[in-house]
Protein backbone atom coordinates (compact mmCIF):
# COMPACT_ATOMS: atom_id res chain seq x y z
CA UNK A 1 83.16 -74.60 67.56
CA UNK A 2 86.29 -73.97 66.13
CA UNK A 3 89.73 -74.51 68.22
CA UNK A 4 90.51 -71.30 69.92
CA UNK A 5 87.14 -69.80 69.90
CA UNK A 6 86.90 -69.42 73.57
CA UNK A 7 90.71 -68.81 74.72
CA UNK A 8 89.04 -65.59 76.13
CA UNK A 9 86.03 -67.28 77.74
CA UNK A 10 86.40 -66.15 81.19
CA UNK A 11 88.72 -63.51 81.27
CA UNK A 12 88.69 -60.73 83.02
CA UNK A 13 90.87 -57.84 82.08
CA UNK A 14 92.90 -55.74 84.83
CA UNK A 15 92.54 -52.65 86.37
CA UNK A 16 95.57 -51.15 84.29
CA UNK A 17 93.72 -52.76 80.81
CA UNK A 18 90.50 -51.14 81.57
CA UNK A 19 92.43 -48.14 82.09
CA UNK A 20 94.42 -48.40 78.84
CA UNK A 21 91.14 -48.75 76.88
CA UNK A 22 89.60 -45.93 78.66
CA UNK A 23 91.88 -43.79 77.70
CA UNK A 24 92.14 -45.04 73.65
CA UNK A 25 88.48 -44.41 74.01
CA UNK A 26 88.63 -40.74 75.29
CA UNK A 27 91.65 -40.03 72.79
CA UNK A 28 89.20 -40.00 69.99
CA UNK A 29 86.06 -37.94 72.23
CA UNK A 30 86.30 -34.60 70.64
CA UNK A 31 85.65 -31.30 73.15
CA UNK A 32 87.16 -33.24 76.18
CA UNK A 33 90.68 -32.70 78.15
CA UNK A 34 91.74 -36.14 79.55
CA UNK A 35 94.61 -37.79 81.65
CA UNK A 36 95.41 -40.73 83.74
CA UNK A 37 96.19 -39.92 87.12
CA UNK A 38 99.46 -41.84 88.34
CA UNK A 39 98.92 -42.33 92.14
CA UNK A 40 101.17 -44.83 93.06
CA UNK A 41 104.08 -44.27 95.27
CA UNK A 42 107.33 -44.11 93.88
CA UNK A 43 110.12 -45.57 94.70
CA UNK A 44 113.40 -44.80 96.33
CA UNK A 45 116.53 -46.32 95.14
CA UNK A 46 118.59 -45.21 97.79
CA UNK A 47 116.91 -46.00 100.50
CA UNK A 48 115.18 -49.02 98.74
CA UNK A 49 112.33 -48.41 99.99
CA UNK A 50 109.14 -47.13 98.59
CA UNK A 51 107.32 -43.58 99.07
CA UNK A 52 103.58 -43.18 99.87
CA UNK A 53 101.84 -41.11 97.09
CA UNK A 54 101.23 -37.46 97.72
CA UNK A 55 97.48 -37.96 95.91
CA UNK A 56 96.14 -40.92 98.07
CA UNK A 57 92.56 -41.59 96.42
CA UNK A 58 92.32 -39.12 93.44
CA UNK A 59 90.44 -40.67 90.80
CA UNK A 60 92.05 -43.14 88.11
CA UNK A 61 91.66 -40.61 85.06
CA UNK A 62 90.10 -37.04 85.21
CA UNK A 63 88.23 -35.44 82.03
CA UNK A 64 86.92 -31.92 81.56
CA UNK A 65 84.41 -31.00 79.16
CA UNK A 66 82.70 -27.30 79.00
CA UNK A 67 84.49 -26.64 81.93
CA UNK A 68 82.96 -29.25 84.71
CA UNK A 69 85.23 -32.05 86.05
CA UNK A 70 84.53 -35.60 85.55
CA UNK A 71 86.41 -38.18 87.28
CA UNK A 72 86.53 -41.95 86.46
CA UNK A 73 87.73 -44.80 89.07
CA UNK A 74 88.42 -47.67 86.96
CA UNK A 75 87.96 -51.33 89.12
CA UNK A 76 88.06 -54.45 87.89
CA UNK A 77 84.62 -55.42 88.51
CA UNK A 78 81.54 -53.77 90.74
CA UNK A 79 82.39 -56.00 93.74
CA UNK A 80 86.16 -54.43 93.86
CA UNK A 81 86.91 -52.36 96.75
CA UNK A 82 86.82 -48.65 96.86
CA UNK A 83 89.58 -48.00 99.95
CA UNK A 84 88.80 -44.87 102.32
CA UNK A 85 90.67 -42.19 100.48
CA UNK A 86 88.90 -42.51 97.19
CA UNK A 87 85.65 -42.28 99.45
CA UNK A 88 86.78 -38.80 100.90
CA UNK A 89 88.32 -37.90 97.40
CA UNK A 90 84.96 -38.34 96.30
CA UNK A 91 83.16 -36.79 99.15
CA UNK A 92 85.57 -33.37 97.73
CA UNK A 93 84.78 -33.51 93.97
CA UNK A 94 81.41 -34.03 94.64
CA UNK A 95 81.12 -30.99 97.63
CA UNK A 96 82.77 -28.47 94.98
CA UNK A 97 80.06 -30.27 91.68
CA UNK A 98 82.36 -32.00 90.29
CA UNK A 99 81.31 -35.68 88.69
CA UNK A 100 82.35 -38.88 90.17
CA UNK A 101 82.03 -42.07 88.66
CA UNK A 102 83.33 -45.65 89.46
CA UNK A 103 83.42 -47.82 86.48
CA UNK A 104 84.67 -51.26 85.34
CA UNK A 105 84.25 -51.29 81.65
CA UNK A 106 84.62 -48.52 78.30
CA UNK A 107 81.17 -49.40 77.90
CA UNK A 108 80.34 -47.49 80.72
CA UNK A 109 82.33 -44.70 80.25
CA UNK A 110 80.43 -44.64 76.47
CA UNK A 111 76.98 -43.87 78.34
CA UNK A 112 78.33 -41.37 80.71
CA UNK A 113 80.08 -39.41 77.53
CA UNK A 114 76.74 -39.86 75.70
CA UNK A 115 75.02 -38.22 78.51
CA UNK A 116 76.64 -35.30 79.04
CA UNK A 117 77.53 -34.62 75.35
CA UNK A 118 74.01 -34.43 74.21
């Protein structure tokens, strides 16, 4: 083994790298509509304090293809946390047919495009 060949061995990307390489993934999809849902508060410089979101729990990035919603919340890994507002966020999509989908990898997202592109 050469020096270096493991400087990654055990790494575990972040929620906002996942993301990232979500997105460069769906970039090059053709027949979708894509974008990464900011829901973090915002802050106040002001008052120096920070404001809640107004879109607690709405998924991480949202895609439409032939008209259907699909919604992606990225986590780190499958024993992250999904808090209560993402559960009631998707409780909504799924009432009104939309798609819901948590995922930790672009791998993932790869099978769910293959699936409903075919």
């Amino acid at each position: 083994m050469e020096k270096g060949d493991n400087f990654l061995q055990g790494y575990e990307p972040t929620e906002t790298e996942i993301q990232s390489a979500i997105c460069k993934y769906l970039e090059v999809v053709p027949n979708i509509f894509f974008w990464r849902q900011n829901t973090q508060g915002t802050y106040d410089p002001r008052s120096g304090r920070w404001r809640k979101s107004k879109s607690p729990g709405v998924s991480d990035i949202l895609m439409v293809h032939k008209g259907k919603l699909y919604c992606f919340e990225v986590k780190k890994n499958s024993k992250s946390p999904v808090r209560d507002s993402q559960v009631t966020f998707r409780q909504n999509i799924e009432r009104v047919e939309g798609k819901y989908y948590i995922v930790w990898s672009v791998e993932m997202v790869q099978d769910i495009i293959k699936e409903i592109t075919k």
